[in-house]
N, C-alpha and C. Protein backbone atom coordinates (compact mmCIF):
# COMPACT_ATOMS: atom_id res chain seq x y z
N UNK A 1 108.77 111.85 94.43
CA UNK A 1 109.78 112.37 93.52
C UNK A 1 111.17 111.90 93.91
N UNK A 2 111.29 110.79 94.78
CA UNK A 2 112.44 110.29 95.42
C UNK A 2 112.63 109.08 94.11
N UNK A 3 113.97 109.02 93.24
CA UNK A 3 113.90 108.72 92.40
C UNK A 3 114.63 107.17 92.31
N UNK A 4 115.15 107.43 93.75
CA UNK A 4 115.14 105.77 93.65
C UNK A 4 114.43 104.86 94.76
N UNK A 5 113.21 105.57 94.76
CA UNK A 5 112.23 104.68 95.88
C UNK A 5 111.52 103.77 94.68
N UNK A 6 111.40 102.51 95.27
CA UNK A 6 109.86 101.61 94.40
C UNK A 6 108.40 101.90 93.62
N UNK A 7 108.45 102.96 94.53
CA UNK A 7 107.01 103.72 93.86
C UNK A 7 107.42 104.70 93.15
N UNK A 8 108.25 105.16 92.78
CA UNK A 8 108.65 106.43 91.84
C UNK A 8 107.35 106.48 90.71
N UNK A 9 107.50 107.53 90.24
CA UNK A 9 106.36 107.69 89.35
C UNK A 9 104.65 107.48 89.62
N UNK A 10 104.39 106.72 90.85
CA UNK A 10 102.93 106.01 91.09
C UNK A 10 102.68 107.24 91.73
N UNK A 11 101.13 107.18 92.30
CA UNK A 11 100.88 107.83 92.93
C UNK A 11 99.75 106.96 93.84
N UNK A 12 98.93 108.16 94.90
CA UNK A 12 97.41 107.32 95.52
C UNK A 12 96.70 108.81 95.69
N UNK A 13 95.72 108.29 96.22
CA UNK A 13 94.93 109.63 95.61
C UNK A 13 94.08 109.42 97.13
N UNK A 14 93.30 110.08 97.97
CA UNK A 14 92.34 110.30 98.98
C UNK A 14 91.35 111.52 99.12
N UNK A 15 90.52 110.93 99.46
CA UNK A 15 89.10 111.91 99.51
C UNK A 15 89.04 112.45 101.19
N UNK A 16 89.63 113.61 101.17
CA UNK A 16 89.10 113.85 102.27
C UNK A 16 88.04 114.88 102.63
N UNK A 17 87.71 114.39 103.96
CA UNK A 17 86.53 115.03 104.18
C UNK A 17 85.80 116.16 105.65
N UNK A 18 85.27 116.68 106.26
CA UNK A 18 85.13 117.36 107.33
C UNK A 18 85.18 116.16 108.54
N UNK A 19 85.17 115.50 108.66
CA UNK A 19 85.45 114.03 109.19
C UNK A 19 86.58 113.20 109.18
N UNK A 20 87.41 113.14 108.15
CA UNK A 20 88.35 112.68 107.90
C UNK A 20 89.40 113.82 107.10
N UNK A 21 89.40 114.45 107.60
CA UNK A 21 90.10 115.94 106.52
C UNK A 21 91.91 115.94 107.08
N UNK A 22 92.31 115.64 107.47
CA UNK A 22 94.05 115.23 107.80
C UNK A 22 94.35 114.19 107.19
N UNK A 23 95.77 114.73 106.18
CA UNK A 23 96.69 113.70 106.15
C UNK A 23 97.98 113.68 105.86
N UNK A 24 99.16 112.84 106.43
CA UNK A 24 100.61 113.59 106.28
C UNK A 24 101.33 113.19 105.12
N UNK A 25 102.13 113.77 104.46
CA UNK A 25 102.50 113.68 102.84
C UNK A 25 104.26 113.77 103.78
N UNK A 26 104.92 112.83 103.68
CA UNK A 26 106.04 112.71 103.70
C UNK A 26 107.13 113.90 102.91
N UNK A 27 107.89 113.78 103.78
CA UNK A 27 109.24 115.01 102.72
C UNK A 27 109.61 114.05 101.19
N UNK A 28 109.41 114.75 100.00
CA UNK A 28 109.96 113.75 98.96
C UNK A 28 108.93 113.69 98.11
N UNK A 29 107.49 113.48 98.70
CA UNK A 29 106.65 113.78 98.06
C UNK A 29 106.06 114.50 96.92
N UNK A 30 105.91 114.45 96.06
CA UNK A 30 105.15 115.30 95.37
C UNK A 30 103.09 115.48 95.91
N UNK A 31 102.73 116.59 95.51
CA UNK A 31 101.41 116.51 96.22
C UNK A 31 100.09 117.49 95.88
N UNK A 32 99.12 117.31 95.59
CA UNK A 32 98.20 118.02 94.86
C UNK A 32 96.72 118.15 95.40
N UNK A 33 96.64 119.46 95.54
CA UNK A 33 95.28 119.08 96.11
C UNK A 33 93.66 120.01 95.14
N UNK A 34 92.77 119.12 94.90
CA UNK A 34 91.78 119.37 94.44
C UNK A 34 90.48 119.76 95.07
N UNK A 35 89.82 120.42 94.99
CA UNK A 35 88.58 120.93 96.21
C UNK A 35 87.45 121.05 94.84
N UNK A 36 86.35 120.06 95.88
CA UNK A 36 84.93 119.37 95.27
C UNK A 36 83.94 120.20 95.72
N UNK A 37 84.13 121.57 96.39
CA UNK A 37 83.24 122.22 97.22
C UNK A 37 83.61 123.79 97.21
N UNK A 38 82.93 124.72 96.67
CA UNK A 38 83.07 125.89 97.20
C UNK A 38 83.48 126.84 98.13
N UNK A 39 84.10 127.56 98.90
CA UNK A 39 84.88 127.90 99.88
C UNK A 39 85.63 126.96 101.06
N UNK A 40 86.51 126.37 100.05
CA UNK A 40 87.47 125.22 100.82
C UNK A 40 88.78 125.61 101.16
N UNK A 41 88.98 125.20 102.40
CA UNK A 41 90.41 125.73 103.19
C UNK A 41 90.90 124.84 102.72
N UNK A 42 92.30 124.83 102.44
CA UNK A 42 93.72 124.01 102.64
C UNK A 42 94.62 124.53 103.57
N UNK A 43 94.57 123.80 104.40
CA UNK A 43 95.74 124.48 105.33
C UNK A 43 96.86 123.06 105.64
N UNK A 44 98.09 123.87 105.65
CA UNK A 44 99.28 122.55 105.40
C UNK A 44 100.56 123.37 106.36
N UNK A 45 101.32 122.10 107.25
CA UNK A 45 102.24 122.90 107.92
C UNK A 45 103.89 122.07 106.81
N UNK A 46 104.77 122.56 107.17
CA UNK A 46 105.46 122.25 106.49
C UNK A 46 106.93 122.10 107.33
N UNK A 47 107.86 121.02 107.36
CA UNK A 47 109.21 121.14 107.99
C UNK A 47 109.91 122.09 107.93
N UNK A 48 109.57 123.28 106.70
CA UNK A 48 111.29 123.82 107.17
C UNK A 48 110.69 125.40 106.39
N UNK A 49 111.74 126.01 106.41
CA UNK A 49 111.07 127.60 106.02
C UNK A 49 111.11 127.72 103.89
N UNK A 50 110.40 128.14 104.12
CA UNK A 50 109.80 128.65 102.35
C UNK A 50 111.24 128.93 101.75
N UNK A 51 111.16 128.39 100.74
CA UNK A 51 112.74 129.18 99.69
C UNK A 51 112.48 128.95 98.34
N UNK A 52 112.31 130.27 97.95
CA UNK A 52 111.94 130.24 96.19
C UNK A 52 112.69 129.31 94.86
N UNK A 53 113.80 129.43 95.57
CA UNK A 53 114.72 128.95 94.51
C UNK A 53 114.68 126.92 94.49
N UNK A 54 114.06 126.64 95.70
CA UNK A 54 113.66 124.82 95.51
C UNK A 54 112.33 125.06 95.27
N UNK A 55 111.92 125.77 94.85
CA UNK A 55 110.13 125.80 94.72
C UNK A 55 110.38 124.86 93.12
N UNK A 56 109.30 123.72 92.88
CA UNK A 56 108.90 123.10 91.61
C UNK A 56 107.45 122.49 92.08
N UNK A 57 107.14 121.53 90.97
CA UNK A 57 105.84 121.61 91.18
C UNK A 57 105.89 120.21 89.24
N UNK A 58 104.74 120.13 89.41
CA UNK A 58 104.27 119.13 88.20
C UNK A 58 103.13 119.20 87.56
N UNK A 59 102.86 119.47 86.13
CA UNK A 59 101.78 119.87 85.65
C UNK A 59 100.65 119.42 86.08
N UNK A 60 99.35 119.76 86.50
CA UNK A 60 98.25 118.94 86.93
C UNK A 60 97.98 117.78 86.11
N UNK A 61 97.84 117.95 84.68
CA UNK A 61 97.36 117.06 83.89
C UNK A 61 98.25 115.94 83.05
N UNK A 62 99.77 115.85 83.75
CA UNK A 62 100.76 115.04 83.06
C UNK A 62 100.04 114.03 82.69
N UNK A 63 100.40 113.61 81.15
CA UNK A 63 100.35 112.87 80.66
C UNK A 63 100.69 111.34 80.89
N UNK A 64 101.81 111.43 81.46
CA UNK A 64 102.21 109.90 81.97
C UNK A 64 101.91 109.77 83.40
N UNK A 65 102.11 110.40 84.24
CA UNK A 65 101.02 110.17 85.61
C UNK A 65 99.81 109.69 85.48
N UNK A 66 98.79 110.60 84.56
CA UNK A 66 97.59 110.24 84.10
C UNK A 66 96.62 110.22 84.83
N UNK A 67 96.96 111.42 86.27
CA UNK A 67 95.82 111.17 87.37
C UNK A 67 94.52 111.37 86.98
N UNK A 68 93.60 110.62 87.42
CA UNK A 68 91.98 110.83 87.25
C UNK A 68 91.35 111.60 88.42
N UNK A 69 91.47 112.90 87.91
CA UNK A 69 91.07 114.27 88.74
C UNK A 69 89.52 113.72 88.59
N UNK A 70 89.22 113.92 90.24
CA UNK A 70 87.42 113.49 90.14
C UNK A 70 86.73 115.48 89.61
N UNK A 71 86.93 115.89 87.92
CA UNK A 71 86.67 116.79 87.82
C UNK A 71 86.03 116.63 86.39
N UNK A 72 84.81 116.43 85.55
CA UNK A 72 84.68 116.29 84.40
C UNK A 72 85.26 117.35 83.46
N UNK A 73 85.16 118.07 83.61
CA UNK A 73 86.27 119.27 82.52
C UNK A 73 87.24 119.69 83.09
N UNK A 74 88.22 119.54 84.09
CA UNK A 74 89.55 119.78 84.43
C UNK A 74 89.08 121.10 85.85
N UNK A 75 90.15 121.49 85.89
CA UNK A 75 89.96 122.72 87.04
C UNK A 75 88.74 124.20 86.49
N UNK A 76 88.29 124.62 87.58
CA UNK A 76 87.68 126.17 86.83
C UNK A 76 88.62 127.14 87.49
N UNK A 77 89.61 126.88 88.37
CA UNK A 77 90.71 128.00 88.50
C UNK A 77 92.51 126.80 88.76
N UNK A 78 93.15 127.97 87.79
CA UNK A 78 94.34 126.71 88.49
C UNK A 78 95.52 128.38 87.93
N UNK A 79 96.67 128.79 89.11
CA UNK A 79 97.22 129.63 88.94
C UNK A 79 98.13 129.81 88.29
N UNK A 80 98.59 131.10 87.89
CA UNK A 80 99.04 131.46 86.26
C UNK A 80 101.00 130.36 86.78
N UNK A 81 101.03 130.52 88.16
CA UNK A 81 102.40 129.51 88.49
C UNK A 81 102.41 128.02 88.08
N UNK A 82 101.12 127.62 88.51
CA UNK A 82 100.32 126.10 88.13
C UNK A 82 100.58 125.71 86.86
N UNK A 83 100.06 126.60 85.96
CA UNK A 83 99.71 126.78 84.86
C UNK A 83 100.46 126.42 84.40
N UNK A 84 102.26 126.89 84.92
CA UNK A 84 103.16 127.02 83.62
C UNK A 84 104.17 125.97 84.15
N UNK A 85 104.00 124.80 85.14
CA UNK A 85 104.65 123.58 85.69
C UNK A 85 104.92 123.49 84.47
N UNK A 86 106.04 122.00 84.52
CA UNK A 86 106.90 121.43 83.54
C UNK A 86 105.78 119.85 83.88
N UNK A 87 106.12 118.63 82.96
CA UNK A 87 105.64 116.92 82.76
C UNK A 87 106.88 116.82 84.36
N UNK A 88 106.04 115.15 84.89
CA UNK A 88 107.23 114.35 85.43
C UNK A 88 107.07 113.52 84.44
N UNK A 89 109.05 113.67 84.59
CA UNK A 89 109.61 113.04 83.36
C UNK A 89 109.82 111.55 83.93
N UNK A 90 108.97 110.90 83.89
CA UNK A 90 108.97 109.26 84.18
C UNK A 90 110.19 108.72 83.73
């Protein structure tokens, strides 16, 4: 979401796994995570302390991103906060 880096707008996507399950998402980032398995932890540390008022976020299913969620009908839970994200405006 760093808007004048080269990759703006792109993304990459990784499968991780009980084997390979770490990975670090830079400050700037935008970042999303999907779980292929039934009682799945996410656990994430973060640089600096929680503050509501920089909290944003990006619809799962933007249109111009266009990520290919490995999910054939979309999420079966995604939260009523999730829910109500705004597009990145490419």
């Amino acid at each position: 979401i760093r808007i004048k880096s080269k990759t703006y707008g792109q993304f990459s996507t990784f499968k991780l796994s009980e084997e390979n399950g770490f990975l670090i998402i830079p400050r700037g980032f935008a970042h999303g995570f999907c779980t292929l398995t039934d009682n799945t932890k996410v656990l994430y540390k973060v640089d600096n302390h929680y503050n509501k008022e920089f909290e944003s976020g990006i619809i799962w299913n933007d249109i111009d991103l266009n990520i290919n969620w490995p999910l054939d009908e979309g999420p079966s839970y995604i939260s009523d906060k999730d829910k109500n994200l705004k597009p990145f405006d490419v």
